[in-house]
Protein backbone atom coordinates (compact mmCIF):
# COMPACT_ATOMS: atom_id res chain seq x y z
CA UNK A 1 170.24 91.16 23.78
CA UNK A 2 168.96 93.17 21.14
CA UNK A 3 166.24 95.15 20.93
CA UNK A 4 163.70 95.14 17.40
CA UNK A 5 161.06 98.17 16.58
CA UNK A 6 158.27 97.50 14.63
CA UNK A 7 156.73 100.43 13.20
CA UNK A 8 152.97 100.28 12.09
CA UNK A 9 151.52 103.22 9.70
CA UNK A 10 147.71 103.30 9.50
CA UNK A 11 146.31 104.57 6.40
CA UNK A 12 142.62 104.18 7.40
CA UNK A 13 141.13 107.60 8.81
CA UNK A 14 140.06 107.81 11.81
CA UNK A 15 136.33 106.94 12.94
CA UNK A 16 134.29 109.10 13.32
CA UNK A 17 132.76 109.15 17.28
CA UNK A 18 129.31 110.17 17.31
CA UNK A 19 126.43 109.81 19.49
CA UNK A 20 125.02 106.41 18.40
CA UNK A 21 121.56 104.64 18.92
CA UNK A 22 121.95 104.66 23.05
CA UNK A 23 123.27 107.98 23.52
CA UNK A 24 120.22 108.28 25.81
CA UNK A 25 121.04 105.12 28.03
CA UNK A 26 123.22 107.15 30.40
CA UNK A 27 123.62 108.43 33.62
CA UNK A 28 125.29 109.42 36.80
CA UNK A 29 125.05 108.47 40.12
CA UNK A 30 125.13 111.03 43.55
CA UNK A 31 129.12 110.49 43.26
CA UNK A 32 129.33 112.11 40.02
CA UNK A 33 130.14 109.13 38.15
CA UNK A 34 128.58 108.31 34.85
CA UNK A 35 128.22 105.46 32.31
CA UNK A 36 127.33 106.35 28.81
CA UNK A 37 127.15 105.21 24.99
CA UNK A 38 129.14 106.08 21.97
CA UNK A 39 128.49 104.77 18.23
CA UNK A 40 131.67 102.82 19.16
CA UNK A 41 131.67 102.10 22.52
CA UNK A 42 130.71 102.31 26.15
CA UNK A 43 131.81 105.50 28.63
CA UNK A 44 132.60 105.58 32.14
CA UNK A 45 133.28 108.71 33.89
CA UNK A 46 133.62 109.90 30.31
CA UNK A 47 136.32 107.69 28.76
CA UNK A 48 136.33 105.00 26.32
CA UNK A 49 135.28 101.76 28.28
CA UNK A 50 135.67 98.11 27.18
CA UNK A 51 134.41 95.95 29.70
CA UNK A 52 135.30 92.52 30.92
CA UNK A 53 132.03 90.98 31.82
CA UNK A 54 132.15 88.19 34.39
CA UNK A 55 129.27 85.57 35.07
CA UNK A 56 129.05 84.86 38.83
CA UNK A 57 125.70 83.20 39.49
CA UNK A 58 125.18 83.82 43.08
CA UNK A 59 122.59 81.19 44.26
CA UNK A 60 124.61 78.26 43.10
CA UNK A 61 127.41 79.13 45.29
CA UNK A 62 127.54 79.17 48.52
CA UNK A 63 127.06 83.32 50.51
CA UNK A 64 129.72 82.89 52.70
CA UNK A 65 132.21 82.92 49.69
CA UNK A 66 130.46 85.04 47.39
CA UNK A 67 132.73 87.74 48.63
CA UNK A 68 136.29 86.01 48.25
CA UNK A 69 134.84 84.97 44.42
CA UNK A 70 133.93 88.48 43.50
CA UNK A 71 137.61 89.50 44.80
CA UNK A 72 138.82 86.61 42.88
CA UNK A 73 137.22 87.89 39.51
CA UNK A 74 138.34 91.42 40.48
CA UNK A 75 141.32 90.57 40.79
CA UNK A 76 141.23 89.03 37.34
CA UNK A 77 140.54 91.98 35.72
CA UNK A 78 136.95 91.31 35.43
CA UNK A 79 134.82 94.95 35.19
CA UNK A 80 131.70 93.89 35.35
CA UNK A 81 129.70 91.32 37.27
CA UNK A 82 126.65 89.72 35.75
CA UNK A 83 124.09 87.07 37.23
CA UNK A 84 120.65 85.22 36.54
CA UNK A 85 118.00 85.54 39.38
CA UNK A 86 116.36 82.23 38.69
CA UNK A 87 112.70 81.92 39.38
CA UNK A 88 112.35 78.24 40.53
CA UNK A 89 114.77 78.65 43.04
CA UNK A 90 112.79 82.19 44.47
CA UNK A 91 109.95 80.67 44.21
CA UNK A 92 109.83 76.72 44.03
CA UNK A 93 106.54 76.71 45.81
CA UNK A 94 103.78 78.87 44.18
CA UNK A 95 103.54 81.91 46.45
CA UNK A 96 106.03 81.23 48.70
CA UNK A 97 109.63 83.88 47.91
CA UNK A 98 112.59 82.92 49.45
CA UNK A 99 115.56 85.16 49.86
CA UNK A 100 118.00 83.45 52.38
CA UNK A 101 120.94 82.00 52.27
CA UNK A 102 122.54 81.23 49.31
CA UNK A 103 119.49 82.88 47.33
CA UNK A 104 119.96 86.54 49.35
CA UNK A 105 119.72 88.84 46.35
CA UNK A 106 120.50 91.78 48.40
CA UNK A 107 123.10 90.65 50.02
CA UNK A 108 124.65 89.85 46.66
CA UNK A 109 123.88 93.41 45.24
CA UNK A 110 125.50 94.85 48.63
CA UNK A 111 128.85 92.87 48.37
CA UNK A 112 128.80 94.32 44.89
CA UNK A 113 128.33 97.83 45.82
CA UNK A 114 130.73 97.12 48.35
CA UNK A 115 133.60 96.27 46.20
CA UNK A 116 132.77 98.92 43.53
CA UNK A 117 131.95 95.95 40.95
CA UNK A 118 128.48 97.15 38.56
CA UNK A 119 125.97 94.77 38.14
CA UNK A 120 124.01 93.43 35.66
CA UNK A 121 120.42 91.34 36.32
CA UNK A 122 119.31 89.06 34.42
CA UNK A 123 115.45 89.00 36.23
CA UNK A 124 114.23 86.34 33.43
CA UNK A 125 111.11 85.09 33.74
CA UNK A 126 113.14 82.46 31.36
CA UNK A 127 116.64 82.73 31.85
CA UNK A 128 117.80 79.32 30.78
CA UNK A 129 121.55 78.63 32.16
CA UNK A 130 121.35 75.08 32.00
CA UNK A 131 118.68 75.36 34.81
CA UNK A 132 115.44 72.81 35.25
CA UNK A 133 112.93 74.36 32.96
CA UNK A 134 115.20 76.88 32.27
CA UNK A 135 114.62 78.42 35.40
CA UNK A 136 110.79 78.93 35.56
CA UNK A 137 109.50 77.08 38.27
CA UNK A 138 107.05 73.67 37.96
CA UNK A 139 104.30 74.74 39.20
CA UNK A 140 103.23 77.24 36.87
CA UNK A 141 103.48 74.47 33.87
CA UNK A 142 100.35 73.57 35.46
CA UNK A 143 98.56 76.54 34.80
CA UNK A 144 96.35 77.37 31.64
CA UNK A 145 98.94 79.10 29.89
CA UNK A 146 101.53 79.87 27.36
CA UNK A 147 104.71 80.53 28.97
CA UNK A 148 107.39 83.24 27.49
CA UNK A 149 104.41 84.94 25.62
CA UNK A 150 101.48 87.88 26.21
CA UNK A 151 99.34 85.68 27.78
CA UNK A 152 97.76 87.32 30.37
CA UNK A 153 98.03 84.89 32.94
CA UNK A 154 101.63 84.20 32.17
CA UNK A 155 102.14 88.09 32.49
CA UNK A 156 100.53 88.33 35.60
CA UNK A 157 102.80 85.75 37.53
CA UNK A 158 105.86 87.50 35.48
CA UNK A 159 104.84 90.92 37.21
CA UNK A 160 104.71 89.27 40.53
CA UNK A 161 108.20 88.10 40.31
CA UNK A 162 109.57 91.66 39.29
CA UNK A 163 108.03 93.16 41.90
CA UNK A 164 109.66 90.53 44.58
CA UNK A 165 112.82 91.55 42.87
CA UNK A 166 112.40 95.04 42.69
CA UNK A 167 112.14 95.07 46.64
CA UNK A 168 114.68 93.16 46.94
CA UNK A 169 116.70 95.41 45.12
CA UNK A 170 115.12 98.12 46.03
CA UNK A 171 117.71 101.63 45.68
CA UNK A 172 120.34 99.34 43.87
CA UNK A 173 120.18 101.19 40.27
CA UNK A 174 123.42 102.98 39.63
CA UNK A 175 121.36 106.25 39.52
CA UNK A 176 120.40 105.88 43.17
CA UNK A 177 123.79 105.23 43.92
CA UNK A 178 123.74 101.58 43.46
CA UNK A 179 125.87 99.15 41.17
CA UNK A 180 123.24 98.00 38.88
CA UNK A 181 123.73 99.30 35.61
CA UNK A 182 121.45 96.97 33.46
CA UNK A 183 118.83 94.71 33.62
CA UNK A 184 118.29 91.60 30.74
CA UNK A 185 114.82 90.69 30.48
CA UNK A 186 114.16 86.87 29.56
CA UNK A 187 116.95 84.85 27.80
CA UNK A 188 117.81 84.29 24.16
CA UNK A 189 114.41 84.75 23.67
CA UNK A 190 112.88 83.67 20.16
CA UNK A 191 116.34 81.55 20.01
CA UNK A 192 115.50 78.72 21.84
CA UNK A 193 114.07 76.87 24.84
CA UNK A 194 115.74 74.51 27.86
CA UNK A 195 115.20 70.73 27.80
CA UNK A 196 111.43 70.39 29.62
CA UNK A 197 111.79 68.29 32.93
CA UNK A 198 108.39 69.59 35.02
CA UNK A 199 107.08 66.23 34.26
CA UNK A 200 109.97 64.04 34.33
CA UNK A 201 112.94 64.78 32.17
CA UNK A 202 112.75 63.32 28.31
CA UNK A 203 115.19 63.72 25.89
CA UNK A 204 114.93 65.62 23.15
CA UNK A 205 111.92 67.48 24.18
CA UNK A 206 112.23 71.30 24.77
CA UNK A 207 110.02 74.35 25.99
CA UNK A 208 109.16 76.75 23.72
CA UNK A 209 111.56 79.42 22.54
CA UNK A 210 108.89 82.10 22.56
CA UNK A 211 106.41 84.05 21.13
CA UNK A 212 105.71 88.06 20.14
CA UNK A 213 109.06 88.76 19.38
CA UNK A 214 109.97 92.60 20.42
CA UNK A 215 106.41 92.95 21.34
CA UNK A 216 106.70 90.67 24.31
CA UNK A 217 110.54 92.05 25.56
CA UNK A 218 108.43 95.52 25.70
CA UNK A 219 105.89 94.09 27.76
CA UNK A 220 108.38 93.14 30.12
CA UNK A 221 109.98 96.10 30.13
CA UNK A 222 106.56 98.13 31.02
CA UNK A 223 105.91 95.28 33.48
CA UNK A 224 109.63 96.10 34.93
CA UNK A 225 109.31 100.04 34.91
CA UNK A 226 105.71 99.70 36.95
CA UNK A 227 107.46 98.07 39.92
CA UNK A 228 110.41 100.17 39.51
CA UNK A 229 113.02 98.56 37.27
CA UNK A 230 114.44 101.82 35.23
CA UNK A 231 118.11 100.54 34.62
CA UNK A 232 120.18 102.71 32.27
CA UNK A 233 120.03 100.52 29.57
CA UNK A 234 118.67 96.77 29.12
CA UNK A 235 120.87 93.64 27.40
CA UNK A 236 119.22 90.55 25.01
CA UNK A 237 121.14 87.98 23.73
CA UNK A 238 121.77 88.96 19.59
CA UNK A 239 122.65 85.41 18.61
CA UNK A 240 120.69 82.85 16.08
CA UNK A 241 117.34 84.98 15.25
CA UNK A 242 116.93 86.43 18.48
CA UNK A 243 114.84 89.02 19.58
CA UNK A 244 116.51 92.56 20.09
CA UNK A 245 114.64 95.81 20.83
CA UNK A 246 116.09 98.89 18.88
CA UNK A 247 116.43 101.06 21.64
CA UNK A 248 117.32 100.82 25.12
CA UNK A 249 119.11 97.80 24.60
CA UNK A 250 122.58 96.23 24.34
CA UNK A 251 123.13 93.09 22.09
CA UNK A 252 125.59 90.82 23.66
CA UNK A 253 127.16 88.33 21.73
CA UNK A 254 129.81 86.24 23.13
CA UNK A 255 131.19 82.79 22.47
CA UNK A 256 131.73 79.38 24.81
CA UNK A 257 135.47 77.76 25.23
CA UNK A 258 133.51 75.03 26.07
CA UNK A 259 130.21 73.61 26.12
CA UNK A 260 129.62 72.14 29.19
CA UNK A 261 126.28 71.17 29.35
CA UNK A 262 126.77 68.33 26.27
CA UNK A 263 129.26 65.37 27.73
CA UNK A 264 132.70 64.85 26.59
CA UNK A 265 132.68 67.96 24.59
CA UNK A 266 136.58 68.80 23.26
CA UNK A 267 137.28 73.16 23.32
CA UNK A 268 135.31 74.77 20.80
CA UNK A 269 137.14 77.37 18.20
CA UNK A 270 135.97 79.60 20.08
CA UNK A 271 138.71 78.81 23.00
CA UNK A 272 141.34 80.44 20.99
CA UNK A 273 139.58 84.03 21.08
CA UNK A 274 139.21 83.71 24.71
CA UNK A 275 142.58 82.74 25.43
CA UNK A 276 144.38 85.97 23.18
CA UNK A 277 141.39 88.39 24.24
């Protein structure tokens, strides 16, 4: 059989690598290891890094296979591991935090750590995923106030669920020799809102999308850093008018194969860049 050569000549010059907006978002942990930023792209231990990012949304799976699925995905080639911590499933009654089971944070963040997989939080308060309300819980549609805003009642439950996650992930961060790398605060915030079911389910009627824009995402973030959530960089969602801080944040865009969540839905284009990726 023979054998053909293709030869490729670039003409373009090479980029130029410089520091880039979130040449500050970096770090090492006790092992020496490090994660930083280029203009271009992500660094680990140094090197260029292009990571495969793999959704694994641990308290809708049973814990006593979270382990075999995050060997699965390992396996795969995945890099990265990232999951929602939905509130109404923490929380369902006001007051009342429940970690067990098949909603054990920790133990998630552990079998992480364990396999050498980073992490990536998405803490919400709104983290949508096809969850009731989005993932904030009923109760607190009963309150006087505006949800996914500054309101300071709305702020004040928000704080109380970051600082039940923060102790539940208490020495996690990559820096303290932990696998979480990055925290997303809210959702596709300013995009758009989940289908409202806190008083029985109606179609076509949605929660807000949000207010504040940037304003609100840094409210979160102070809200975050008080109770001890100082990842080495935060991720928003960068799609349809979104809101993005300028610094200390990753946009992620990414596109669906398929969209699920509307009935007998054929691929989307998109399946083609996810098949030759």
């Amino acid at each position: 059989m023979s054998q053909h050569h293709i030869a490729v000549k670039l003409n373009e010059r090479n980029k130029e690598i410089t520091t880039g907006i979130l040449s500050s978002n970096k770090g090492s942990n006790p092992k020496g290891e490090s994660f930083g930023f280029t203009n271009f792209y992500m660094t680990r231990n140094g090197e260029p890094f292009i990571p495969v990012v793999g959704e694994f949304h641990f308290s809708r799976f049973s814990y006593l296979y979270w382990e075999e699925e995050l060997l699965k995905m390992k396996a795969g080639g995945v890099h990265v591991i990232a999951t929602y911590i939905f509130w109404n499933y923490h929380e369902e009654k006001e007051g009342r935090f429940n970690w067990n089971g098949d909603r054990n944070l920790r133990h998630f963040i552990d079998l992480c750590a364990k396999l050498e997989l980073p992490l990536v939080l998405r803490i919400g308060p709104f983290c949508h995923g096809e969850v009731r309300n989005g993932g904030i819980p009923d109760w607190v549609f009963d309150k006087p106030l505006v949800i996914r805003s500054n309101d300071e009642l709305y702020l004040k439950y928000a704080a109380r669920l970051y600082r039940e996650i923060a102790r539940q992930m208490k020495g996690s961060l990559f820096q303290d020799g932990g696998p979480v790398i990055a925290i997303q605060l809210e959702n596709e915030f300013m995009h758009c809102g989940a289908p409202l079911d806190s008083w029985g389910y109606q179609n076509g009627i949605f929660m807000s999308s949000g207010t504040g824009g940037n304003a609100h995402l840094d409210k979160l973030k102070v809200i975050a850093a008080e109770v001890g959530i100082r990842p080495l960089f935060f991720t928003a969602t960068a799609w349809g008018g979104a809101a993005v801080p300028e610094t200390d944040t990753l946009p992620m865009l990414a596109g669906y194969a398929y969209t699920p969540w509307i009935p007998n839905q054929p691929p989307s284009a998109n399946i083609f860049s996810a098949i030759f990726m």
